[in-house]
Each structure stands twice: as structure tokens, then as C-alpha cells.
N, C-alpha and C. Protein backbone atom coordinates (compact mmCIF):
# COMPACT_ATOMS: atom_id res chain seq x y z
N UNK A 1 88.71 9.76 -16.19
CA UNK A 1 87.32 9.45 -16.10
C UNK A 1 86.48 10.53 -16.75
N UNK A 2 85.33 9.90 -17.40
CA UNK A 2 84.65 10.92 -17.80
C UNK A 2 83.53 11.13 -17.21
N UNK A 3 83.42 12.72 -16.85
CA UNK A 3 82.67 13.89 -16.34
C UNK A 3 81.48 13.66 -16.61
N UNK A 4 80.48 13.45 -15.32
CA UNK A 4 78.81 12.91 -15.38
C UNK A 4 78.36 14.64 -16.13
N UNK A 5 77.26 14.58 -16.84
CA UNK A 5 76.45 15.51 -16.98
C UNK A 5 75.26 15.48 -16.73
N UNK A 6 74.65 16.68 -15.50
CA UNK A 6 73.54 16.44 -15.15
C UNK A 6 72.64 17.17 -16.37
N UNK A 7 71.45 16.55 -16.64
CA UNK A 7 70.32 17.64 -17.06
C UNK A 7 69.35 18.46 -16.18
N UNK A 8 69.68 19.39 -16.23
CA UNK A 8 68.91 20.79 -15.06
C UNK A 8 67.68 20.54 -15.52
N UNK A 9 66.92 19.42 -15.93
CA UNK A 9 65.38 19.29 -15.45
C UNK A 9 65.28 17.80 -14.31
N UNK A 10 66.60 17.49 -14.02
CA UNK A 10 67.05 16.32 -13.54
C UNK A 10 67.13 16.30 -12.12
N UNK A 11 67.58 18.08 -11.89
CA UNK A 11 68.65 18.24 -10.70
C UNK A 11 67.28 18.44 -9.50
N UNK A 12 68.35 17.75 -8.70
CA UNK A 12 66.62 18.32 -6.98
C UNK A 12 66.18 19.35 -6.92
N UNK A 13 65.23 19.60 -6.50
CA UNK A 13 64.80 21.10 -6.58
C UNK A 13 64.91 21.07 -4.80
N UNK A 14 65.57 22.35 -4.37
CA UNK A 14 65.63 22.01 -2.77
C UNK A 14 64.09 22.02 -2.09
N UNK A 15 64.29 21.54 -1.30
CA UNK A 15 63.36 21.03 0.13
C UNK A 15 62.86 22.37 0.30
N UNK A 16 61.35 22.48 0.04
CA UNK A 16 60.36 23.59 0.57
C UNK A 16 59.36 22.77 1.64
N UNK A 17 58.98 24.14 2.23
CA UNK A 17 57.75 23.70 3.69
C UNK A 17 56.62 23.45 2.30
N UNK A 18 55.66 22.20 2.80
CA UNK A 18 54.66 22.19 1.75
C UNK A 18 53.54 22.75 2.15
N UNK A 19 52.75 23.15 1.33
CA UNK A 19 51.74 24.50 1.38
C UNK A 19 50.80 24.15 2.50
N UNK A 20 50.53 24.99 3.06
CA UNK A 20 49.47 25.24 3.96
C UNK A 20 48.07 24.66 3.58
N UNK A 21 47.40 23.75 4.09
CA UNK A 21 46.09 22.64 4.30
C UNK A 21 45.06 23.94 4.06
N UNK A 22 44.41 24.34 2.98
CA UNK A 22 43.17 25.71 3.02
C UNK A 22 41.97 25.45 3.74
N UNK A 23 41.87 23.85 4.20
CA UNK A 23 40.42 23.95 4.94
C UNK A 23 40.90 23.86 6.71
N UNK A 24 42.36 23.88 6.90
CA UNK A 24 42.22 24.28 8.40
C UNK A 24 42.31 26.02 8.55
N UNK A 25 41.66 26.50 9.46
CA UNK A 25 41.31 27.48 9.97
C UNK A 25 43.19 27.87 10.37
N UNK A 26 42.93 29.07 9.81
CA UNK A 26 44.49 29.62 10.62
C UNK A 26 44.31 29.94 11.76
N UNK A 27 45.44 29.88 12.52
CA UNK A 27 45.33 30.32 14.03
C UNK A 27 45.21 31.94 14.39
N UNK A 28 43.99 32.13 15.29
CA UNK A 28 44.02 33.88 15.11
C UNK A 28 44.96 34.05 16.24
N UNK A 29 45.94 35.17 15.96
CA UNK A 29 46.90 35.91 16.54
C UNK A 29 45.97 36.64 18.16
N UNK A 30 46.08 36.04 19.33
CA UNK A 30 45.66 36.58 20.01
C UNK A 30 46.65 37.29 20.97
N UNK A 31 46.59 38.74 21.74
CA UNK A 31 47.26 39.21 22.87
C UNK A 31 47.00 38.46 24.23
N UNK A 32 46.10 37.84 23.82
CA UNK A 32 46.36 37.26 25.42
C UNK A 32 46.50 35.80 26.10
N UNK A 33 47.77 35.28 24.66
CA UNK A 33 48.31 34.08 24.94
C UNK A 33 47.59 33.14 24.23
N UNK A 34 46.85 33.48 23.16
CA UNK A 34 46.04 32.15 22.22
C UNK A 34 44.33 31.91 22.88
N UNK A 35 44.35 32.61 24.14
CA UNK A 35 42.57 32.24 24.17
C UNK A 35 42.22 32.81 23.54
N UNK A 36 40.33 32.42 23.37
CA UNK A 36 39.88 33.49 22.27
C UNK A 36 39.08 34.48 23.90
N UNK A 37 39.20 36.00 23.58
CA UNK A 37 38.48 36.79 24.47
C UNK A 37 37.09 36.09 24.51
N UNK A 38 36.50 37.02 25.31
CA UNK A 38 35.01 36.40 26.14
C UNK A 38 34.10 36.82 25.01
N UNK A 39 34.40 38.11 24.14
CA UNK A 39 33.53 38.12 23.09
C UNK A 39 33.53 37.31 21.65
N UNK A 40 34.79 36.94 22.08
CA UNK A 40 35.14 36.09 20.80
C UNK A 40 34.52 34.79 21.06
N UNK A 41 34.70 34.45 22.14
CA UNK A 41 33.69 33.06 22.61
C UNK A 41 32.42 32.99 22.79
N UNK A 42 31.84 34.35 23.14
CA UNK A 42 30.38 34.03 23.21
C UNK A 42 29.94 34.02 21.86
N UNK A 43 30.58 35.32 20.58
CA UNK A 43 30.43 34.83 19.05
C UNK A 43 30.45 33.49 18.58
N UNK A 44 31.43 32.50 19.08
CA UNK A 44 31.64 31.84 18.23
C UNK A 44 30.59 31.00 19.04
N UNK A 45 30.05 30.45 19.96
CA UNK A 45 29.09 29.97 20.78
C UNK A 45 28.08 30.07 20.08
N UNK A 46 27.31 31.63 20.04
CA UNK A 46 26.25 31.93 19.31
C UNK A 46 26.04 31.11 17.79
N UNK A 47 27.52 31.02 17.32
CA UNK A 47 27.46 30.45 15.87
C UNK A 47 27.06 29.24 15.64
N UNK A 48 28.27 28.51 17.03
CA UNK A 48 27.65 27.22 16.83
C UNK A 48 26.47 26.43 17.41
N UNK A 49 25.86 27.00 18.01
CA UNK A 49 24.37 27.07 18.51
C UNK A 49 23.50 27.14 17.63
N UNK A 50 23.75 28.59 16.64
CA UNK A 50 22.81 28.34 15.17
C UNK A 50 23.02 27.53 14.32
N UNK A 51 23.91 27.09 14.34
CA UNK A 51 24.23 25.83 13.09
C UNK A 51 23.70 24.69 14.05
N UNK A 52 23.76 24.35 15.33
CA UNK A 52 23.51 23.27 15.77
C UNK A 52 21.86 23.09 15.56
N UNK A 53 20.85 24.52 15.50
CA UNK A 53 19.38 24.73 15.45
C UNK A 53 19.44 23.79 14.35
N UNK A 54 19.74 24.98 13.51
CA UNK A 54 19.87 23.96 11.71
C UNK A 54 20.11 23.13 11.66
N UNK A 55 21.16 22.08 11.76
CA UNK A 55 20.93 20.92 11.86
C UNK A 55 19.78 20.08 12.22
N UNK A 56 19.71 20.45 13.49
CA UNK A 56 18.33 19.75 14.47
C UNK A 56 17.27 19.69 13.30
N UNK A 57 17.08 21.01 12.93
CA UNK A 57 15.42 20.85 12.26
C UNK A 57 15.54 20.56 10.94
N UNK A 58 16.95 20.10 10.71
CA UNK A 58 17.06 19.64 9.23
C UNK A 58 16.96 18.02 9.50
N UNK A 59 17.07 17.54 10.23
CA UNK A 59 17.28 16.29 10.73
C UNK A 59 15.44 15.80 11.30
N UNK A 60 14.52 16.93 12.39
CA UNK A 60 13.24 16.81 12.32
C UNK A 60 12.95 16.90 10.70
N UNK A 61 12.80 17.48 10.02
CA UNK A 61 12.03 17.59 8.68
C UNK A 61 12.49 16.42 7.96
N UNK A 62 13.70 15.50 8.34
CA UNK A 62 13.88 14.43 7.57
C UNK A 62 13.35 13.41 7.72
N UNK A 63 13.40 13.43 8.97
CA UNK A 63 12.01 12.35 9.50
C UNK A 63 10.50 12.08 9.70
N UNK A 64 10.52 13.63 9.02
CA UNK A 64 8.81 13.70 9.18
C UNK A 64 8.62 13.50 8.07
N UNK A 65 9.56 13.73 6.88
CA UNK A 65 8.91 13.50 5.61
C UNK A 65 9.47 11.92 5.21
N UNK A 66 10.31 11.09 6.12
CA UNK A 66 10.48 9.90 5.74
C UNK A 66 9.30 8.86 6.25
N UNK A 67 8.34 9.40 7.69
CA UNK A 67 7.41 8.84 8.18
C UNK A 67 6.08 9.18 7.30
N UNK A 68 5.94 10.09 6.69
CA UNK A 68 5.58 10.31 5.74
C UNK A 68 4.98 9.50 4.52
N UNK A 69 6.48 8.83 4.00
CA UNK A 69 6.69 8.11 3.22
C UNK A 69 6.50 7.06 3.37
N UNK A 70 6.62 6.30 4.63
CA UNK A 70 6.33 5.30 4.86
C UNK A 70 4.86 4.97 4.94
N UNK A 71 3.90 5.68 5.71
CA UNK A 71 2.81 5.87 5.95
C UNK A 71 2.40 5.82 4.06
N UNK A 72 2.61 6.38 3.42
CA UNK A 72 2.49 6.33 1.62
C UNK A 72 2.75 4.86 1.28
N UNK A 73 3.27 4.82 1.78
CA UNK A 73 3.98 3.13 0.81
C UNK A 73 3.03 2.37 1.19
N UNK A 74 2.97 1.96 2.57
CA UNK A 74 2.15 1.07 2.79
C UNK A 74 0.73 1.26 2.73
N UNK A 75 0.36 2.90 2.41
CA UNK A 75 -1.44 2.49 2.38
C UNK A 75 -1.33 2.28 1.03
N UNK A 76 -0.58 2.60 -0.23
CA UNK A 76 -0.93 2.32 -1.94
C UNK A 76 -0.39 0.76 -1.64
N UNK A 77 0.52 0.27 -1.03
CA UNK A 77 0.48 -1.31 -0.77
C UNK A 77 -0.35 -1.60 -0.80
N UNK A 78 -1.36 -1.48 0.04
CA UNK A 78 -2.58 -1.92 0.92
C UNK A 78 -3.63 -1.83 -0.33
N UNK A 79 -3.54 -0.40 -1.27
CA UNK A 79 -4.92 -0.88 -2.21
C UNK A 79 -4.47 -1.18 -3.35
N UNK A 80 -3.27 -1.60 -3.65
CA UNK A 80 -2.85 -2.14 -4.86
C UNK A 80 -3.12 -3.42 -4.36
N UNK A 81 -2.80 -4.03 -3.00
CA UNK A 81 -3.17 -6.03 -2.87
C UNK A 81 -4.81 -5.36 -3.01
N UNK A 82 -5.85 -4.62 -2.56
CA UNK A 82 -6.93 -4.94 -2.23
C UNK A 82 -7.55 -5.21 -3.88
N UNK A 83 -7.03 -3.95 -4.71
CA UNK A 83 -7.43 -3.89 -6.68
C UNK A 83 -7.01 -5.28 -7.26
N UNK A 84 -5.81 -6.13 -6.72
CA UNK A 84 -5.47 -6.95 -6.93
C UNK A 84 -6.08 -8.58 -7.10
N UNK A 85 -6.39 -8.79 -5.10
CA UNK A 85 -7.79 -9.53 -5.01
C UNK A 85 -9.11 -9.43 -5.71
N UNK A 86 -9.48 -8.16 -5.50
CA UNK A 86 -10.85 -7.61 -6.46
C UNK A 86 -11.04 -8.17 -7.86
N UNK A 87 -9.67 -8.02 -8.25
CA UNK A 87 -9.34 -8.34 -10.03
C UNK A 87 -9.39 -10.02 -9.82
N UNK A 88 -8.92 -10.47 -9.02
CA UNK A 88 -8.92 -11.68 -9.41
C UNK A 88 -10.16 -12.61 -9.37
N UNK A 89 -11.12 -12.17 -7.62
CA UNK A 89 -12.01 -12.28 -7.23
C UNK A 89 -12.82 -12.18 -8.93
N UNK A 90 -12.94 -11.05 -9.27
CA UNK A 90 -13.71 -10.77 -10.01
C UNK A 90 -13.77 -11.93 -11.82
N UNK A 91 -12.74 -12.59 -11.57
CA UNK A 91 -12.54 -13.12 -12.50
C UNK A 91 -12.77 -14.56 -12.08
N UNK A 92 -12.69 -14.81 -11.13
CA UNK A 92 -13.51 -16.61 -10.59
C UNK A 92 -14.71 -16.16 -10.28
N UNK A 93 -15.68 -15.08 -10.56
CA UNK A 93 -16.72 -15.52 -9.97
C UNK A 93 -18.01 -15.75 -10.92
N UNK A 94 -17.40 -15.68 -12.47
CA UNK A 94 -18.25 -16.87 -13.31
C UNK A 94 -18.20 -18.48 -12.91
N UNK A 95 -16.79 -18.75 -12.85
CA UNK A 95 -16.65 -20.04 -12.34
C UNK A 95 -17.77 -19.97 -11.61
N UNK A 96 -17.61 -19.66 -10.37
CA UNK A 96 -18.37 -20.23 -9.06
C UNK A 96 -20.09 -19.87 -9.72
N UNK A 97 -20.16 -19.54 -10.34
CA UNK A 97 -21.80 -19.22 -11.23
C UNK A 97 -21.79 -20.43 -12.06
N UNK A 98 -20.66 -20.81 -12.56
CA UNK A 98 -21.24 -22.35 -13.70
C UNK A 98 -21.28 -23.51 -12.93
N UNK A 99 -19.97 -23.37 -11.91
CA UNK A 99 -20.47 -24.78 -10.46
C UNK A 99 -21.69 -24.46 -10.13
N UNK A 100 -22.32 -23.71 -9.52
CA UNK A 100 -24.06 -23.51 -9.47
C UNK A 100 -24.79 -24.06 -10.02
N UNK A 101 -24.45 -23.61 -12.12
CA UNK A 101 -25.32 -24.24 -12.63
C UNK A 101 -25.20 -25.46 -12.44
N UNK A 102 -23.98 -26.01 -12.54
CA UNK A 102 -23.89 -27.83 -13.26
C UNK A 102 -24.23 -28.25 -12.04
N UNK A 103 -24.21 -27.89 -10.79
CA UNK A 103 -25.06 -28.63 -9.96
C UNK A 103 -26.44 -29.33 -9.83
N UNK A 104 -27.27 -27.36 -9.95
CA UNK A 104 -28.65 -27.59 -10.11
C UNK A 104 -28.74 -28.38 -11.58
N UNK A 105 -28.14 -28.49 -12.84
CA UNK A 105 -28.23 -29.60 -13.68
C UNK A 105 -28.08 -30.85 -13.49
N UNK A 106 -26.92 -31.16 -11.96
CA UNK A 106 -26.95 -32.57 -12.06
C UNK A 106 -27.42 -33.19 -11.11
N UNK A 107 -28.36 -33.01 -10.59
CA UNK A 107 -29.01 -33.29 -9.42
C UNK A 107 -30.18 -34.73 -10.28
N UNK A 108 -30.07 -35.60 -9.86
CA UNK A 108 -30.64 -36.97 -10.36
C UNK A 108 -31.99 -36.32 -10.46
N UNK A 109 -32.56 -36.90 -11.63
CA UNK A 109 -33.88 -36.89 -11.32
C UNK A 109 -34.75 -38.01 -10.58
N UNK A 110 -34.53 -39.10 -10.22
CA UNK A 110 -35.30 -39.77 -9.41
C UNK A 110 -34.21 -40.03 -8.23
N UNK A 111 -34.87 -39.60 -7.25
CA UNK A 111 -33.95 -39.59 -6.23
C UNK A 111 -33.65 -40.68 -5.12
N UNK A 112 -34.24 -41.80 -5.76
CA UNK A 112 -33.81 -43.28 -5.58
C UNK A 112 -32.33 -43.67 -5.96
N UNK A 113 -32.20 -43.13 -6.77
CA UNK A 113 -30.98 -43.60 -7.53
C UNK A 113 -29.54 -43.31 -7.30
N UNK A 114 -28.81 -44.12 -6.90
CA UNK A 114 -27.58 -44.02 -6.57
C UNK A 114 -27.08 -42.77 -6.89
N UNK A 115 -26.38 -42.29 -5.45
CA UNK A 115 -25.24 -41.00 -5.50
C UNK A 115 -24.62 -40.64 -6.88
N UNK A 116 -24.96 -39.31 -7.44
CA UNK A 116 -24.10 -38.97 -8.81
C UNK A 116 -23.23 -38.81 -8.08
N UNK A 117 -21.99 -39.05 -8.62
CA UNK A 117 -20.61 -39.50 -8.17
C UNK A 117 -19.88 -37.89 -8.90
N UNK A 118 -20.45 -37.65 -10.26
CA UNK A 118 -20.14 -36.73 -10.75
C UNK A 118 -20.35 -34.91 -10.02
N UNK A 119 -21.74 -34.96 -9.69
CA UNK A 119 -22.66 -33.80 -9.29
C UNK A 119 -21.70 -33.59 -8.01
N UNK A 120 -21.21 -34.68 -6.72
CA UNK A 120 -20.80 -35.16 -5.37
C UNK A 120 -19.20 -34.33 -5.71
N UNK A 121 -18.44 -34.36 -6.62
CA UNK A 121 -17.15 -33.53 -7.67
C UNK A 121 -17.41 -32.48 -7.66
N UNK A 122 -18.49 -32.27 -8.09
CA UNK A 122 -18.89 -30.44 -8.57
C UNK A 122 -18.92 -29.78 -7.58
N UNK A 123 -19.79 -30.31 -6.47
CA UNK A 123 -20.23 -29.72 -5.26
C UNK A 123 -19.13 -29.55 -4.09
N UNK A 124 -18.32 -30.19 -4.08
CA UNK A 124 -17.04 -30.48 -3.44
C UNK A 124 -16.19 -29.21 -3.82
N UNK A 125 -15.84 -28.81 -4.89
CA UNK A 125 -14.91 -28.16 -5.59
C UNK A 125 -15.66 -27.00 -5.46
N UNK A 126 -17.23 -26.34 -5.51
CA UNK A 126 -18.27 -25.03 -5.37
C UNK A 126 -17.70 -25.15 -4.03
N UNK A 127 -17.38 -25.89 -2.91
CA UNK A 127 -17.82 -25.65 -1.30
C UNK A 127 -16.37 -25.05 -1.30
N UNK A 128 -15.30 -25.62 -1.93
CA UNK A 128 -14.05 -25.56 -1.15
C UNK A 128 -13.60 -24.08 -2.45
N UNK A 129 -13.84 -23.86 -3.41
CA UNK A 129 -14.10 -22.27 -4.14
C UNK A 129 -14.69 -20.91 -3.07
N UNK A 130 -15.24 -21.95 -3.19
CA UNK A 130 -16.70 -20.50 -1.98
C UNK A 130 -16.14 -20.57 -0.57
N UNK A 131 -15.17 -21.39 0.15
CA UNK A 131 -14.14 -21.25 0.95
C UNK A 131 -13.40 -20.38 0.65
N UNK A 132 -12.62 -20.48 -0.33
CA UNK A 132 -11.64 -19.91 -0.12
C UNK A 132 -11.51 -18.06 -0.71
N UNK A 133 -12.93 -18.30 -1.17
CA UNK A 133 -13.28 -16.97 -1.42
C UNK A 133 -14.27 -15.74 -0.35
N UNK A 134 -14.29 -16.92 0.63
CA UNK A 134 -15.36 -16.53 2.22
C UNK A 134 -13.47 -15.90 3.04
N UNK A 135 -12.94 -16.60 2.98
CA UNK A 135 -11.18 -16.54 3.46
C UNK A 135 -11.11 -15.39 3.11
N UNK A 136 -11.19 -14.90 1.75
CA UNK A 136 -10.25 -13.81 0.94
C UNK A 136 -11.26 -12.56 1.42
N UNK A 137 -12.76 -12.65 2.23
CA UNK A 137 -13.21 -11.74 2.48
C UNK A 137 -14.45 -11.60 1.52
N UNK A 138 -14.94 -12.14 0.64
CA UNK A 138 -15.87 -11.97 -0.45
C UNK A 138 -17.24 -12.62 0.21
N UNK A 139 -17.97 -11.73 0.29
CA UNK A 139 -19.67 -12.11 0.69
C UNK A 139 -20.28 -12.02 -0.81
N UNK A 140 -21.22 -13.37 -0.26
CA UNK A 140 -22.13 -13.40 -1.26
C UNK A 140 -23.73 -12.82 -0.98
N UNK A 141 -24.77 -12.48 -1.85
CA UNK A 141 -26.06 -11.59 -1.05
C UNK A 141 -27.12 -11.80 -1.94
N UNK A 142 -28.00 -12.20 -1.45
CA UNK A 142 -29.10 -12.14 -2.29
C UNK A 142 -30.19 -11.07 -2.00
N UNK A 143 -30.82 -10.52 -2.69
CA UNK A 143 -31.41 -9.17 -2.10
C UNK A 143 -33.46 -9.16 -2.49
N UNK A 144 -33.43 -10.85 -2.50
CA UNK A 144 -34.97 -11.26 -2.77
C UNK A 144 -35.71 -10.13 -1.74
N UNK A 145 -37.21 -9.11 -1.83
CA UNK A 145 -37.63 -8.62 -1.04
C UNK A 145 -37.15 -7.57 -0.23
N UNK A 146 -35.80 -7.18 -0.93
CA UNK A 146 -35.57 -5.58 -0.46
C UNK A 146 -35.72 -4.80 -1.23
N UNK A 147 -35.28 -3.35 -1.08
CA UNK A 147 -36.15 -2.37 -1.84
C UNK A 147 -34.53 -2.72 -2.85
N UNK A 148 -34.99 -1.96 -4.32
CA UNK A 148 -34.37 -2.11 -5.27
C UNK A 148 -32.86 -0.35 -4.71
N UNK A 149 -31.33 -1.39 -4.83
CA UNK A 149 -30.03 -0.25 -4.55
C UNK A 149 -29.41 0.01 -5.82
N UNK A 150 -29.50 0.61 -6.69
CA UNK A 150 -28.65 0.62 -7.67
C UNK A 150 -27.06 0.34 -7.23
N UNK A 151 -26.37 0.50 -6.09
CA UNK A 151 -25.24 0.52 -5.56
C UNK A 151 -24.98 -1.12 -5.60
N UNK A 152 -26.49 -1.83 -5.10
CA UNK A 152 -26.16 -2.88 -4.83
C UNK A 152 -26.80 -4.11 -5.97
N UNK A 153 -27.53 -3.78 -6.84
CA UNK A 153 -28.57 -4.25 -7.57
C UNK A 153 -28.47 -3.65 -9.04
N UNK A 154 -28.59 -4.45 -9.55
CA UNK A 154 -28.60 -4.55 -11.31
C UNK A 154 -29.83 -4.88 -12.11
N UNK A 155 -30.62 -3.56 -12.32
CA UNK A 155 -31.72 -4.58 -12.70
C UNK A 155 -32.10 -4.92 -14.54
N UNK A 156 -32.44 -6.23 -13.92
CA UNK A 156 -32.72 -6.94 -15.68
C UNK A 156 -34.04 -7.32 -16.40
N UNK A 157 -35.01 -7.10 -15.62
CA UNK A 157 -36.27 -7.07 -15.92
C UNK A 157 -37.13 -6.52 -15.12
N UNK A 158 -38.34 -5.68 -15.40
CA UNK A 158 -39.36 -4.90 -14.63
C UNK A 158 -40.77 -5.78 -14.71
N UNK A 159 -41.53 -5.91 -13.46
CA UNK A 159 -42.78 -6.68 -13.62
C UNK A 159 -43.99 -5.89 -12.70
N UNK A 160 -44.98 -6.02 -13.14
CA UNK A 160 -46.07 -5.24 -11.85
C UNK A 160 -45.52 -5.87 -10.22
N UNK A 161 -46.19 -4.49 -9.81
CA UNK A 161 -45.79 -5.13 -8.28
C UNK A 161 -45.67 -4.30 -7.11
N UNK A 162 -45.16 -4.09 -6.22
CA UNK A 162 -44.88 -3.05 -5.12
C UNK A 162 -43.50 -2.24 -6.04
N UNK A 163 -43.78 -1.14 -6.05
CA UNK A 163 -42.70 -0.19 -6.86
C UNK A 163 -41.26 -0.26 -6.12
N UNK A 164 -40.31 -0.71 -6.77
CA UNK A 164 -39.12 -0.94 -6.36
C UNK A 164 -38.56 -1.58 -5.44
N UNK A 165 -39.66 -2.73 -5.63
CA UNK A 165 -38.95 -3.99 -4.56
C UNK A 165 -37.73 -5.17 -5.65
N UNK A 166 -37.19 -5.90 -5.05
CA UNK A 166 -36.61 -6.98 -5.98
C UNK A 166 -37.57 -7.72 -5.75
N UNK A 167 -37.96 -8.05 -6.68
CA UNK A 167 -38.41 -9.38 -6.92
C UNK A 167 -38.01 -11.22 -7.03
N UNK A 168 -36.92 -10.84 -7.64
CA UNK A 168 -36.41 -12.41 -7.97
C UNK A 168 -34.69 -11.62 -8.36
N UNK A 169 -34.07 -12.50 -7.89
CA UNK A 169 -32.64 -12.76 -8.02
C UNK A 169 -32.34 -13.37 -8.88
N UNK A 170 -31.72 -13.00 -10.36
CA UNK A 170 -31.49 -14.46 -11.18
C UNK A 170 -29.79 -14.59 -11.19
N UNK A 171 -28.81 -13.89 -10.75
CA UNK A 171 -27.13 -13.69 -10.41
C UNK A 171 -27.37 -13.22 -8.87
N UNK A 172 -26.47 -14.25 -7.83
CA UNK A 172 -26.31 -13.42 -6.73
C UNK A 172 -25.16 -12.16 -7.24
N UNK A 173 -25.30 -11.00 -5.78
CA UNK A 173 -24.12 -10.37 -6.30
C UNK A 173 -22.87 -10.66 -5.05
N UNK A 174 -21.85 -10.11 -5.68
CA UNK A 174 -20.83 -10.06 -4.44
C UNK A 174 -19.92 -8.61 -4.08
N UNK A 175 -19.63 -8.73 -3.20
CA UNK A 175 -18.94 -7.55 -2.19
C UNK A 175 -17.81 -8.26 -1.79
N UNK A 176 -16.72 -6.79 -1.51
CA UNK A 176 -15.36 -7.55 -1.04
C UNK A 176 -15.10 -6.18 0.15
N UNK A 177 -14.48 -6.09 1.73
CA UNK A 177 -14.61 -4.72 1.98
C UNK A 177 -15.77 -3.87 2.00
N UNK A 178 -17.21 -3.95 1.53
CA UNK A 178 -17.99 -3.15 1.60
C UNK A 178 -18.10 -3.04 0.45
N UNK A 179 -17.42 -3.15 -0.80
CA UNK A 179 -17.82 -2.53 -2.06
C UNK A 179 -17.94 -3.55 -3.04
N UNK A 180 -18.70 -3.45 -3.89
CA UNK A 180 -19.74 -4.31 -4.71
C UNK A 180 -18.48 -4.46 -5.54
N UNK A 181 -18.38 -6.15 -5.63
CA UNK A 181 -17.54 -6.84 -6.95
C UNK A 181 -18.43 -6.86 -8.31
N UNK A 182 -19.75 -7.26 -7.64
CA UNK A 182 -20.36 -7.58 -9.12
C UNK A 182 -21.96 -7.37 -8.51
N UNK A 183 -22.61 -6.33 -8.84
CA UNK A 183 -24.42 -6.21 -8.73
C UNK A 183 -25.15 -7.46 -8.35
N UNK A 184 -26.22 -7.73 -7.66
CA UNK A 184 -26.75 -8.35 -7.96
C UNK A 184 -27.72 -8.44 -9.10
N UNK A 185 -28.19 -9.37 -9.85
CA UNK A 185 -28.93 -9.28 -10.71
C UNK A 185 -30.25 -9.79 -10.72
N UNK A 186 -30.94 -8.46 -10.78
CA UNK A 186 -32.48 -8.58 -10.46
C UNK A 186 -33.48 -8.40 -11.12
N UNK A 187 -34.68 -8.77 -10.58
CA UNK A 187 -36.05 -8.25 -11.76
C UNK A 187 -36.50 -7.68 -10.04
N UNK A 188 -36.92 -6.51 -10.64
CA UNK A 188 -37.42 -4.97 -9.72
C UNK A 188 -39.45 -4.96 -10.15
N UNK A 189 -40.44 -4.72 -9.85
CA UNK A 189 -40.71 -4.33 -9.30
C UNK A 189 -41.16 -2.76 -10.08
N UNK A 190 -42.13 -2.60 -10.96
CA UNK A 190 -42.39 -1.47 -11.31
C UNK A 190 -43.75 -0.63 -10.73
């Protein structure tokens, strides 16, 4: 028979203890049977007491700055929907100015005469607009006979008169929240 030949990168390498785990703690060699002495325990006590502080107030500071955050989110929520409405508000409220007009345009002139069927459309569609814009929070204001607000008032013509009264309203204005969507538009009062 012929003689096996091993290759010596082939052969077992004998059975070693496998290396020691580096993140367990070695066992400290104690004289008095493996406890740790009373100073060794109140040390290590002390230690883990300060790490337990740290933790704690790493754990408070996480929550104060996540309540924080929350409290953030939801008030820029809050005025990104409010810029949102505003923007839109602000963009129907020619509409609701030309339903106005075509009303006061279609109002019959002899008022014998059968229901405009058309004008009865217009007015329907101004009531249920101006609903749903009374809903969304939007006041409308007319400011005939108060003193002239630049905050609140736009003025478009000056006439003799009591100095800085409005005079005549020719655009109501509107407010959404307290703050002016659109001036009213006035003749003031010089």
C-alpha cells in the first residue's frame, strides 16, 4: 500500500484554551475568599451611584429638550395652517367682492317683475362663500364713521370734513385672528 502524505499546513494544530473575552472584567484576586473588602465596596458603590447621577440627568435633559421639540412643532404647525388659510382667504376675497357686485347689478329694475332666477344663483353662492369663510374665522368690517386706522383702513380719497373720520367705505376690509387680511378701503376725511 501506498504511504498517505500529509501536508503540514493540513495537519491539526492541537487544542488551545481560546482567548480570554477583553470586555469581561477579570476576577480581582482577593485574601478574603473573593469578597470585595468594605472599601472596595463602598468604591465601587460610590462609582456606580455616579454613573447612575449621569445617566438620570442625561435621560432629564432628553426629555426636556424632546418636550421642547414638540412644543416647536406644533406652534410652526399652528402658523404655517394659520399663513396657509390667510393665503387662501386672501385669494377668494375678490371673488366674494365680484358676487357683491353682480348682485347689486342684478337686482331688477322694476320690482314688479318676476324673481331674477339668475341674481337668486349669485346670492345663494355670496351667502354660502361668506359661510364658509365666517367658519374659517374671517370677519368682515365696515368702518363708515370711525376715526381713520391705518392698521385697519386704506385710504383712497380725501374730502372736507371732520379731520380723520372715514367717510365712505368703497371695499369692505377683512380680518382673520385679529389681523387685517385686506384694509378697508376708504375716503378719510381731511
Amino acid at each position: 500500500m501506498a504511504e498517505e502524505r500529509v501536508n503540514p499546513s493540513q495537519q491539526e494544530a492541537p487544542e488551545t484554551e481560546p482567548p480570554a473575552d477583553a470586555s469581561q472584567p477579570e476576577p480581582v484576586a482577593d485574601p478574603s475568599g473573593g469578597l470585595p473588602t468594605e472599601g472596595q465596596f463602598s468604591e465601587l458603590l460610590n462609582e456606580t451611584e455616579k454613573e447612575r447621577d449621569e445617566y438620570l440627568e442625561l435621560a432629564r435633559r432628553t426629555q426636556a429638550d424632546f418636550e421642547n421639540y414638540r412644543k416647536r412643532v406644533a406652534r410652526e404647525s399652528a402658523e404655517a395652517e394659520s399663513r396657509g388659510r390667510a393665503g387662501l382667504v386672501q385669494r377668494l376675497l375678490p371673488v366674494l367682492d365680484n358676487l357683491e357686485r353682480a348682485l347689486a347689478a342684478a337686482q331688477p329694475i322694476d320690482r314688479e317683475v318676476a324673481t331674477n332666477h339668475i341674481a337668486e344663483g349669485i346670492r345663494l353662492v355670496y351667502e354660502e362663500l361668506g359661510g364658509v369663510l365666517r367658519g374659517a374665522g374671517v370677519e368682515s368690517y365696515e368702518p363708515a364713521g370711525e376715526q381713520f386706522d391705518p392698521d385697519w383702513h386704506e385710504a383712497m380719497l380725501t374730502r372736507p370734513g371732520e379731520a380723520g373720520q372715514v367717510l365712505e367705505v368703497l371695499e369692505k376690509g377683512y380680518r382673520l385672528n385679529g389681523q387685517a387680511l385686506r384694509p378697508a378701503r376708504v375716503v378719510v376725511s381731511e
